[in-house]
N, C-alpha and C. Protein backbone atom coordinates (compact mmCIF):
# COMPACT_ATOMS: atom_id res chain seq x y z
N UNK A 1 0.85 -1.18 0.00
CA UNK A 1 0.00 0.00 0.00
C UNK A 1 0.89 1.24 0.00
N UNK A 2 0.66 2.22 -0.59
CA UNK A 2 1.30 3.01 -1.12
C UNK A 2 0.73 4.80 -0.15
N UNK A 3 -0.37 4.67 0.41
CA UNK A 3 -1.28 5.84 1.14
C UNK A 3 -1.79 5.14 2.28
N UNK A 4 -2.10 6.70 2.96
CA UNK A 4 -3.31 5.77 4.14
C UNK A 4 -4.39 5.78 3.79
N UNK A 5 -5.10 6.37 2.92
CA UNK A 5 -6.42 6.32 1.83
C UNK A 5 -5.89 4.86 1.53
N UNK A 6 -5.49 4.70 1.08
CA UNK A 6 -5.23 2.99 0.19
C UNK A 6 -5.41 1.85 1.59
N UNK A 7 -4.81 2.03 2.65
CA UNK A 7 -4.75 1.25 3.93
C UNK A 7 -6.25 1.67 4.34
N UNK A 8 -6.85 3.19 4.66
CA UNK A 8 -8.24 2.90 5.53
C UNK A 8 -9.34 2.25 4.39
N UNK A 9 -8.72 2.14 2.74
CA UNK A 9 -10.25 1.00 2.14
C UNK A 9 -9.66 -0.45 2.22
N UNK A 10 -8.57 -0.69 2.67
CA UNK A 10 -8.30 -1.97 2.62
C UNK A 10 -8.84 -2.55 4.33
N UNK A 11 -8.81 -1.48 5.37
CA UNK A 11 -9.26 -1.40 6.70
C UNK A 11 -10.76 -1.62 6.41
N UNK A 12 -11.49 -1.38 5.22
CA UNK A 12 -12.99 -1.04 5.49
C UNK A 12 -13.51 -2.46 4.34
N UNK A 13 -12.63 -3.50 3.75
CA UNK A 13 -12.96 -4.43 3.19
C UNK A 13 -12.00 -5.59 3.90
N UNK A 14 -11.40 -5.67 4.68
CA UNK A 14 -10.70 -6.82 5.60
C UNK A 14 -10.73 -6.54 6.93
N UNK A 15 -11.79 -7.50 7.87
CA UNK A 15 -11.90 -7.05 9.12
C UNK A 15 -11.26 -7.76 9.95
N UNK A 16 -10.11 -8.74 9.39
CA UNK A 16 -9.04 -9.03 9.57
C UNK A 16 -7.80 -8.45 9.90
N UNK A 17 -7.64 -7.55 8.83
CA UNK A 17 -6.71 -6.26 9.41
C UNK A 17 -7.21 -5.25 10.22
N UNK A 18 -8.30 -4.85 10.58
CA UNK A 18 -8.79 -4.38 11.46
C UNK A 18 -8.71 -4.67 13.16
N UNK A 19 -8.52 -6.32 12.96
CA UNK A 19 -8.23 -6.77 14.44
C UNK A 19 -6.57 -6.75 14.78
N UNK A 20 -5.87 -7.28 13.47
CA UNK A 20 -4.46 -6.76 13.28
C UNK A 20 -3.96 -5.71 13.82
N UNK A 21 -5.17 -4.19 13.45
CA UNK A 21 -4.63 -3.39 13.50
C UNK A 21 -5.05 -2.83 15.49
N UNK A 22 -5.88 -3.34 15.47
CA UNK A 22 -6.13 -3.22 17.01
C UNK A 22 -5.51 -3.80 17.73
N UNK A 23 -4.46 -4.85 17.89
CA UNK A 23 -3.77 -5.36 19.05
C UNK A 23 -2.43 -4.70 18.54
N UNK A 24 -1.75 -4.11 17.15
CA UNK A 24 -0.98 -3.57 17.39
C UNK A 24 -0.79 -2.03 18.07
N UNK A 25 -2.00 -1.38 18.23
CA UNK A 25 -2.27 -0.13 18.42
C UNK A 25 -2.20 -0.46 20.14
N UNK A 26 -2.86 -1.17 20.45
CA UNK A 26 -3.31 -1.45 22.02
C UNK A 26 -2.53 -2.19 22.45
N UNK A 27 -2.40 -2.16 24.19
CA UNK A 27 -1.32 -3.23 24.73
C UNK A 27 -2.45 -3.57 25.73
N UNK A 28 -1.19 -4.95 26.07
CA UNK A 28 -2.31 -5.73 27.10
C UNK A 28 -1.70 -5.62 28.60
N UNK A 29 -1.60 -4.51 28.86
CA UNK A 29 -0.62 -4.28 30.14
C UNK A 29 -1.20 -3.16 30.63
N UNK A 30 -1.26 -2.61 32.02
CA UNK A 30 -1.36 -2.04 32.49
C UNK A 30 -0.44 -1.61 34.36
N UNK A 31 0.36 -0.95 34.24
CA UNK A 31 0.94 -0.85 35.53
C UNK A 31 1.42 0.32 35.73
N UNK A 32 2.11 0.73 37.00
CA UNK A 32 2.83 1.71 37.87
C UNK A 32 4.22 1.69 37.16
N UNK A 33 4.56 3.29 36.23
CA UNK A 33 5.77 3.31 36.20
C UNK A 33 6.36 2.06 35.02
N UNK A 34 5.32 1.90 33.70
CA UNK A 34 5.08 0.22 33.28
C UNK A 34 6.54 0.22 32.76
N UNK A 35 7.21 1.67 32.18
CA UNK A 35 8.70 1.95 31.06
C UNK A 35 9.48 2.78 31.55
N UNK A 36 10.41 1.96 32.51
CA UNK A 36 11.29 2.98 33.05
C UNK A 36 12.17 3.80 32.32
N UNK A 37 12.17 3.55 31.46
CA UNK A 37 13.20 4.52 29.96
C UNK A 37 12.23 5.23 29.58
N UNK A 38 11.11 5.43 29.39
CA UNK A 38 10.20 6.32 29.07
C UNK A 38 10.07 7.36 30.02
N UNK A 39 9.87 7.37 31.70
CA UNK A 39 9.84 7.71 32.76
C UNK A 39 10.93 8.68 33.12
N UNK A 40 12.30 7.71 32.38
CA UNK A 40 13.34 8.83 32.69
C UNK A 40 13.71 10.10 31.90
N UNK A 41 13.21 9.79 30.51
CA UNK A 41 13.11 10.67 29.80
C UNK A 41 12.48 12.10 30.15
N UNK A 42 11.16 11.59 30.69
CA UNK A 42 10.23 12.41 31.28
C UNK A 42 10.62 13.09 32.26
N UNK A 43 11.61 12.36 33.39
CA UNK A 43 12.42 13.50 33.87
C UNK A 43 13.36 14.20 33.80
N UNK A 44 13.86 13.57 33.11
CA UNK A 44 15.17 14.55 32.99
C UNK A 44 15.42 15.70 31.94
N UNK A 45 14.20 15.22 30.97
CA UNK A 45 14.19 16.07 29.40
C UNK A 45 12.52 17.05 28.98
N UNK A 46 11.53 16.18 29.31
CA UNK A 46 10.09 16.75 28.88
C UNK A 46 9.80 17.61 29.77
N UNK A 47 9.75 17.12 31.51
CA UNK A 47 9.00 18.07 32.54
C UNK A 47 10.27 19.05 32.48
N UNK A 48 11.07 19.36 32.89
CA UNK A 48 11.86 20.35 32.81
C UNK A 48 11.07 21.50 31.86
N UNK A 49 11.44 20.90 30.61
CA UNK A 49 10.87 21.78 29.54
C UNK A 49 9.22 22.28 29.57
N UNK A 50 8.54 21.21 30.28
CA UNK A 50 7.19 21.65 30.52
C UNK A 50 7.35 22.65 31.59
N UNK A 51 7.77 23.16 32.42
CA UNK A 51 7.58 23.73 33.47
C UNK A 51 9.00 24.89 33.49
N UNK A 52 9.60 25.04 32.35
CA UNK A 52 10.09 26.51 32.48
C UNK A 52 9.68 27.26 32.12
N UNK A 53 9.93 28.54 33.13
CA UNK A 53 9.56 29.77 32.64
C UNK A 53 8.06 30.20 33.34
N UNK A 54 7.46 28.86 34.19
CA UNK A 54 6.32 28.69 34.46
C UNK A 54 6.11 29.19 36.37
N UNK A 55 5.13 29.33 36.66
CA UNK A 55 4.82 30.02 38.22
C UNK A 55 4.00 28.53 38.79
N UNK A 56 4.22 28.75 39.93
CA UNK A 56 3.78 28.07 40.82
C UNK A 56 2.26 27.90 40.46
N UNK A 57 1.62 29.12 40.27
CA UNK A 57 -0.08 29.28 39.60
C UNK A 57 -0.25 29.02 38.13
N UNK A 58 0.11 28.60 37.47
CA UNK A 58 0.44 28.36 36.05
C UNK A 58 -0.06 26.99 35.94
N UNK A 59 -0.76 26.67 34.91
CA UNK A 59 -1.78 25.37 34.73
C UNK A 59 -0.32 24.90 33.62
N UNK A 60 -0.82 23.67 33.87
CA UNK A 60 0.42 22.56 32.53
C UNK A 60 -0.61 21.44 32.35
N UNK A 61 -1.26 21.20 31.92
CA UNK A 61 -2.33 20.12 30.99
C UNK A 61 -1.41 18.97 30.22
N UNK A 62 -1.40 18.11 30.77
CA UNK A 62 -0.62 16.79 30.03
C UNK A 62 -1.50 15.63 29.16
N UNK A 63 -1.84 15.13 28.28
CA UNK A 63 -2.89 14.25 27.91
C UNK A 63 -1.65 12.78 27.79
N UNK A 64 -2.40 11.82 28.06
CA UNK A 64 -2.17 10.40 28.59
C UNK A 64 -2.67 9.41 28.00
N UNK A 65 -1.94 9.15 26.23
CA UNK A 65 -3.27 8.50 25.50
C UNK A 65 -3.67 7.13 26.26
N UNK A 66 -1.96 6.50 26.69
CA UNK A 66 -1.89 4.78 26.72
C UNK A 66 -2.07 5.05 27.97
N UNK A 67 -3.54 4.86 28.53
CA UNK A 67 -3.92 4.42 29.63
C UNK A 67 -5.28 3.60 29.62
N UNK A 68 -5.15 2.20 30.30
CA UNK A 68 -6.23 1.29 30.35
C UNK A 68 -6.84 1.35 31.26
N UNK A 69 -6.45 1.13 32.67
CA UNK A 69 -7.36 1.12 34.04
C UNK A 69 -6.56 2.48 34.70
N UNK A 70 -5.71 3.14 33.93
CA UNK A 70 -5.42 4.53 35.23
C UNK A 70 -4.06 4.42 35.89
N UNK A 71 -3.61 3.61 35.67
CA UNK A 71 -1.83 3.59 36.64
C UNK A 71 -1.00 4.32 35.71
N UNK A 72 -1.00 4.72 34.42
CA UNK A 72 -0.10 5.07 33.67
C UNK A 72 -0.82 6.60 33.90
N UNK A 73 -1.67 7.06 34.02
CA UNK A 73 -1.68 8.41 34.45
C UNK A 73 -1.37 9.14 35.94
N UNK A 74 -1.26 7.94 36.69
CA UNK A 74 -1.33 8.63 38.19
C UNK A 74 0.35 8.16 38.34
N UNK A 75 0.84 7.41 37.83
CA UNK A 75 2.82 7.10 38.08
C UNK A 75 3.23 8.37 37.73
């Protein structure tokens, strides 16, 4: 396949790749802290950068796609 037009009609005539495409998108895990290399990144490189320049009263809004039951947003 050459587009994602070409992949979402091949998505809308094989509902085969459709389930394909759902366990590669989704994981079957859920935990506290699940990627500690992800985690460290986050500290040492993203929050920094999220929070300079910023006040104590200053809102920072984070969105959290890969979360299943909630531990990956509250770690």
């Amino acid at each position: 396949l050459n587009s994602i037009a070409a992949y979402v009609e091949w998505l809308k005539k094989d509902p085969r790749e459709v389930m394909d495409l759902f366990r590669d998108l989704l994981i079957n895990v859920t935990d506290f802290f699940r990627d500690p290399d992800a985690f460290k990144v986050l500290e040492d490189k993203v929050i920094p950068q999220l929070f300079e320049g910023k006040t104590a009263s200053d809102a920072v809004r984070i969105w959290v796609p890969g979360c299943a039951t909630g531990e990956e947003v509250f770690s």
